[in-house]
C-alpha atoms as a PDB file:
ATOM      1  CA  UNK A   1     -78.979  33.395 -62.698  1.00  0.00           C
ATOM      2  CA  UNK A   2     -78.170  30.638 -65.488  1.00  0.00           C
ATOM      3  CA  UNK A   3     -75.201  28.336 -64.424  1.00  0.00           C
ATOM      4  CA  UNK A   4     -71.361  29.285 -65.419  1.00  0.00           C
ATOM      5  CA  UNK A   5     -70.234  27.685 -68.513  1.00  0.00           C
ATOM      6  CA  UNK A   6     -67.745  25.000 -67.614  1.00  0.00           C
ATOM      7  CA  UNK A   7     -64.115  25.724 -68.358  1.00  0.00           C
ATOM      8  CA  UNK A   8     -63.323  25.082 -72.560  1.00  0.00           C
ATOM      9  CA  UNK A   9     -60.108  21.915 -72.141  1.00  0.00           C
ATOM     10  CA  UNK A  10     -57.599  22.117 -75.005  1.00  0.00           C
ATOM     11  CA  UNK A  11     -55.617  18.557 -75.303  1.00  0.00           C
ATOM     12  CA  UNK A  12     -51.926  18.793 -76.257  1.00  0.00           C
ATOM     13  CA  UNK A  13     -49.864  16.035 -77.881  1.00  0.00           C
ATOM     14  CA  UNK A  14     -46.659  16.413 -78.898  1.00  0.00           C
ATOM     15  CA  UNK A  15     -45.002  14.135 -81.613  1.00  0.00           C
ATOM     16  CA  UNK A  16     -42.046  12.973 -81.188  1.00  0.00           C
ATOM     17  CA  UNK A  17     -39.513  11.779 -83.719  1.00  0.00           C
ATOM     18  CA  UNK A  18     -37.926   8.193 -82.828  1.00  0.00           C
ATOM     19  CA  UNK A  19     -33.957   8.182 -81.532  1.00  0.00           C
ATOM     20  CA  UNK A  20     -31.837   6.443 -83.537  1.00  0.00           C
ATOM     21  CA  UNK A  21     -28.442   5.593 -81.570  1.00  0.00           C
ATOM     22  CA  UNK A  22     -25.402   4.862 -83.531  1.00  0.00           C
ATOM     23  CA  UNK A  23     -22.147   3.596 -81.845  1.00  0.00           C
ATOM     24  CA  UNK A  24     -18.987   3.897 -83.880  1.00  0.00           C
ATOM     25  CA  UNK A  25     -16.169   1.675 -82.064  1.00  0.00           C
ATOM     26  CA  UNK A  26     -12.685   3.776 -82.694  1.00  0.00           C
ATOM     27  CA  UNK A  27     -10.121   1.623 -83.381  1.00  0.00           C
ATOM     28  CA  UNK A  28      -8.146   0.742 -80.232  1.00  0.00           C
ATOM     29  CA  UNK A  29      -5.489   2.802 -79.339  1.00  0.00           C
ATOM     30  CA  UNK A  30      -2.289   2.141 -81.328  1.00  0.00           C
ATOM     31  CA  UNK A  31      -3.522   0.020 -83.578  1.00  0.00           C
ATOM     32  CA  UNK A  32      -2.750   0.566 -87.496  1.00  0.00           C
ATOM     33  CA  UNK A  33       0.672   0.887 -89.181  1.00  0.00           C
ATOM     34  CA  UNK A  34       3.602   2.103 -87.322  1.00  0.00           C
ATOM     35  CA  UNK A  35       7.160   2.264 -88.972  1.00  0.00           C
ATOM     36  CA  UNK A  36      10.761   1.620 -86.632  1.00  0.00           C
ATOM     37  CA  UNK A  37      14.210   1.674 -87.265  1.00  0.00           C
ATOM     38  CA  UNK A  38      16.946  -0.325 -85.771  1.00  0.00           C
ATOM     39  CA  UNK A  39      19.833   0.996 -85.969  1.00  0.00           C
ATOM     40  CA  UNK A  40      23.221  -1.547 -84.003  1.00  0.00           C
ATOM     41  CA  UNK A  41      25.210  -1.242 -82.143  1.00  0.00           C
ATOM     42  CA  UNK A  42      23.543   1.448 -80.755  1.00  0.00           C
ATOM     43  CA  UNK A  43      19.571   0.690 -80.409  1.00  0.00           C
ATOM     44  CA  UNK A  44      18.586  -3.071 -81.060  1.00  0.00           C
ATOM     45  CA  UNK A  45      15.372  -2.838 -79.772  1.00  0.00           C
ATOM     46  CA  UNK A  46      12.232  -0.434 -80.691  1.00  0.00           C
ATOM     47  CA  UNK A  47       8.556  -0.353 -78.733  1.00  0.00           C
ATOM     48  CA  UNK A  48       5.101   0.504 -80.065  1.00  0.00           C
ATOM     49  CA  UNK A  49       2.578   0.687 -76.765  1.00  0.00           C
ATOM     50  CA  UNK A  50      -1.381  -0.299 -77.724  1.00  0.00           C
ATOM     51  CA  UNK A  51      -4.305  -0.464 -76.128  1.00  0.00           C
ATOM     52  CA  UNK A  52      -5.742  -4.242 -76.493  1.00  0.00           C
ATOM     53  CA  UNK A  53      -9.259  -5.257 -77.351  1.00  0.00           C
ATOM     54  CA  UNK A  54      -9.949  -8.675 -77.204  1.00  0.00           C
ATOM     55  CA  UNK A  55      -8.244 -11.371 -80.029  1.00  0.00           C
ATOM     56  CA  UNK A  56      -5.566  -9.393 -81.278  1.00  0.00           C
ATOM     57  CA  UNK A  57      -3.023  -9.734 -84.345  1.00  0.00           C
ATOM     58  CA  UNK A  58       0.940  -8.626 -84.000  1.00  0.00           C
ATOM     59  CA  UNK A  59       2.679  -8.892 -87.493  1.00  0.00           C
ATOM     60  CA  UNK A  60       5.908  -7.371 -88.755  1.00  0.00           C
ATOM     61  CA  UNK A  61       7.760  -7.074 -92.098  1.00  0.00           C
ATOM     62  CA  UNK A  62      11.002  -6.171 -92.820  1.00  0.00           C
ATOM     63  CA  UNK A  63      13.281  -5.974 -96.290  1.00  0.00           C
ATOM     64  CA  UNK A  64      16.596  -8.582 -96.023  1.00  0.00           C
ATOM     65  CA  UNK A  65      17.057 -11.741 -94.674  1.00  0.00           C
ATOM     66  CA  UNK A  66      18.214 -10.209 -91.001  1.00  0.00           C
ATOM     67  CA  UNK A  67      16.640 -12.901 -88.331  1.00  0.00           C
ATOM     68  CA  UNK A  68      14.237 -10.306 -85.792  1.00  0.00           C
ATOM     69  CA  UNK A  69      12.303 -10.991 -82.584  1.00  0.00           C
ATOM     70  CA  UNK A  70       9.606  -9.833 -81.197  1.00  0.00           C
ATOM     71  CA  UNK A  71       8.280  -9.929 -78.013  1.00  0.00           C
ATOM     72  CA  UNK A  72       4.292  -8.795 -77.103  1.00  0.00           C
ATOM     73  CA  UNK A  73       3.813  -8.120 -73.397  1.00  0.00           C
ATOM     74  CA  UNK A  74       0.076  -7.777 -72.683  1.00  0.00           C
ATOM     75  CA  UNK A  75      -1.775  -8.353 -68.863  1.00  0.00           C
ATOM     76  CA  UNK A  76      -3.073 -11.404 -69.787  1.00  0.00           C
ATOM     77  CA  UNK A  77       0.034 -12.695 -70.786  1.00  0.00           C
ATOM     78  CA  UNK A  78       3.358 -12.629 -73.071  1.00  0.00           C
ATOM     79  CA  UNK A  79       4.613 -14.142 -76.565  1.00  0.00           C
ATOM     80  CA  UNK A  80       7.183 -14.690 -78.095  1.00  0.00           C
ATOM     81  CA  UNK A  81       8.081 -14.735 -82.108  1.00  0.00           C
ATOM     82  CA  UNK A  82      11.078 -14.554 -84.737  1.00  0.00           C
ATOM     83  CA  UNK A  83      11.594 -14.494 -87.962  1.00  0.00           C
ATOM     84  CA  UNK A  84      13.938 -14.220 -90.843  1.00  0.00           C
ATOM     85  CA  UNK A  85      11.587 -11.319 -93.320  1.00  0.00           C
ATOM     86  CA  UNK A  86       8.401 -11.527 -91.613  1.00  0.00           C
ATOM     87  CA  UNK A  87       6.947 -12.271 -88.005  1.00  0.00           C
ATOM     88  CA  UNK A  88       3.444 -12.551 -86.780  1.00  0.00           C
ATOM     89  CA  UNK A  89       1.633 -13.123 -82.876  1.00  0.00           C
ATOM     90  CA  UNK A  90      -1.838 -13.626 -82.696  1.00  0.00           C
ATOM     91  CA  UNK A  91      -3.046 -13.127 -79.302  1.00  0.00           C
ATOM     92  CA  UNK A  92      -6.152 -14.584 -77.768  1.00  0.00           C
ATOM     93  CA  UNK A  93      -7.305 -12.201 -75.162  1.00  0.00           C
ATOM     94  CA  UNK A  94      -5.119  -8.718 -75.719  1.00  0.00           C
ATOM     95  CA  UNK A  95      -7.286  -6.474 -73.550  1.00  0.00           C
ATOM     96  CA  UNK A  96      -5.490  -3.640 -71.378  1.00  0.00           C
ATOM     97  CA  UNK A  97      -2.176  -2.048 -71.924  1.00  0.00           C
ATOM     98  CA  UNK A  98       0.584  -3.825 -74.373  1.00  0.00           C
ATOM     99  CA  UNK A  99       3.995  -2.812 -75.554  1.00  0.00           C
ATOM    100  CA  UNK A 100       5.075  -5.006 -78.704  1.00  0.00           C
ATOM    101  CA  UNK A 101       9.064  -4.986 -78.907  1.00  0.00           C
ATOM    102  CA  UNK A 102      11.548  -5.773 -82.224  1.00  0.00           C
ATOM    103  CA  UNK A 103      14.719  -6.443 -81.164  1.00  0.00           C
ATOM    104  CA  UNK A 104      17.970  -7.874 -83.326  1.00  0.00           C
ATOM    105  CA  UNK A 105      19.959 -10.086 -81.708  1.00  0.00           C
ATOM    106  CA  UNK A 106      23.304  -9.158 -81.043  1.00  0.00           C
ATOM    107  CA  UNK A 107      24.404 -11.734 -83.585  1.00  0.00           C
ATOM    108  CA  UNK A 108      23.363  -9.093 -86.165  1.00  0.00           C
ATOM    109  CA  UNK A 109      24.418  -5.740 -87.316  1.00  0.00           C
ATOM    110  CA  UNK A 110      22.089  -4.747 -89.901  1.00  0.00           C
ATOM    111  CA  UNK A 111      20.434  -1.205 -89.945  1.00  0.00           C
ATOM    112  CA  UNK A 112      16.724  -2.253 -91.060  1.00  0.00           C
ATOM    113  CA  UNK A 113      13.799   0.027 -91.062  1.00  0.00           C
ATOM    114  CA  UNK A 114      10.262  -2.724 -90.352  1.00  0.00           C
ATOM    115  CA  UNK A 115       6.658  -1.826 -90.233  1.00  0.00           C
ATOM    116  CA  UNK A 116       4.853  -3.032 -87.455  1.00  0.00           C
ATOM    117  CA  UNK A 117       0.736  -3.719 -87.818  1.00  0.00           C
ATOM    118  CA  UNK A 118      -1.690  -3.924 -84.747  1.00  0.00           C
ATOM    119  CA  UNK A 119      -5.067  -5.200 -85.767  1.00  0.00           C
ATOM    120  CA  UNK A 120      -7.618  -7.554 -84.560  1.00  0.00           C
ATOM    121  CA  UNK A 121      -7.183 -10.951 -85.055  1.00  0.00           C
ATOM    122  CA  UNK A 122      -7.896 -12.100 -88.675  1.00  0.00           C
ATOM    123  CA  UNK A 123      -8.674  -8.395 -89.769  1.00  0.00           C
END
């Protein structure tokens, strides 16, 4: 009786296309435009909350000579700013949760409408 024939052995490779991994960054949270009124005697003061992310820039403008401050709380610290049109806080390290606050003095009692912008630092 002649020998079995061996087994036939099929190879398989399978091509496979390379990954490509792209990471969009959102912006952080908050950041962008944001408009406020102030409206004396009744509300001074208005809050936008962001989320920091490293070197950070705080500017506000505002029609009318009316003197503003502003004050941007952040865990790594807090400044301080004021102005008499336009207002700006550049903050070294603004990582975590910030609140950046417009107030009018009580020495003033103009009804102003201001935009705030949240951005990094020199973007």
């Amino acid at each position: 009786m002649p020998p079995a024939a061996a087994p036939a052995t099929t190879t398989t490779t399978a091509v496979v296309a390379p990954t490509t991994t792209t990471t969009v960054t959102s912006p952080p949270l908050g950041s962008g435009s944001h408009q406020g009124v102030l409206e004396p005697p009744a509300q001074r003061s208005s809050s936008v909350g962001f989320t920091g992310t490293g070197a950070m820039q705080v500017s506000v403008v505002w029609s009318g000579p009316t003197y503003l401050t502003m004050q941007v709380s952040c865990p790594s610290g807090t400044q301080n700013v004021g102005g008499s049109s336009a207002m700006a806080a550049s903050l070294p390290d603004a990582s975590g949760s910030c609140l950046a606050t417009v107030s009018e003095p009580t020495s003033e009692s103009t009804a102003l409408t201001y935009t705030i912008t949240i951005g990094p630092a020199g973007g």
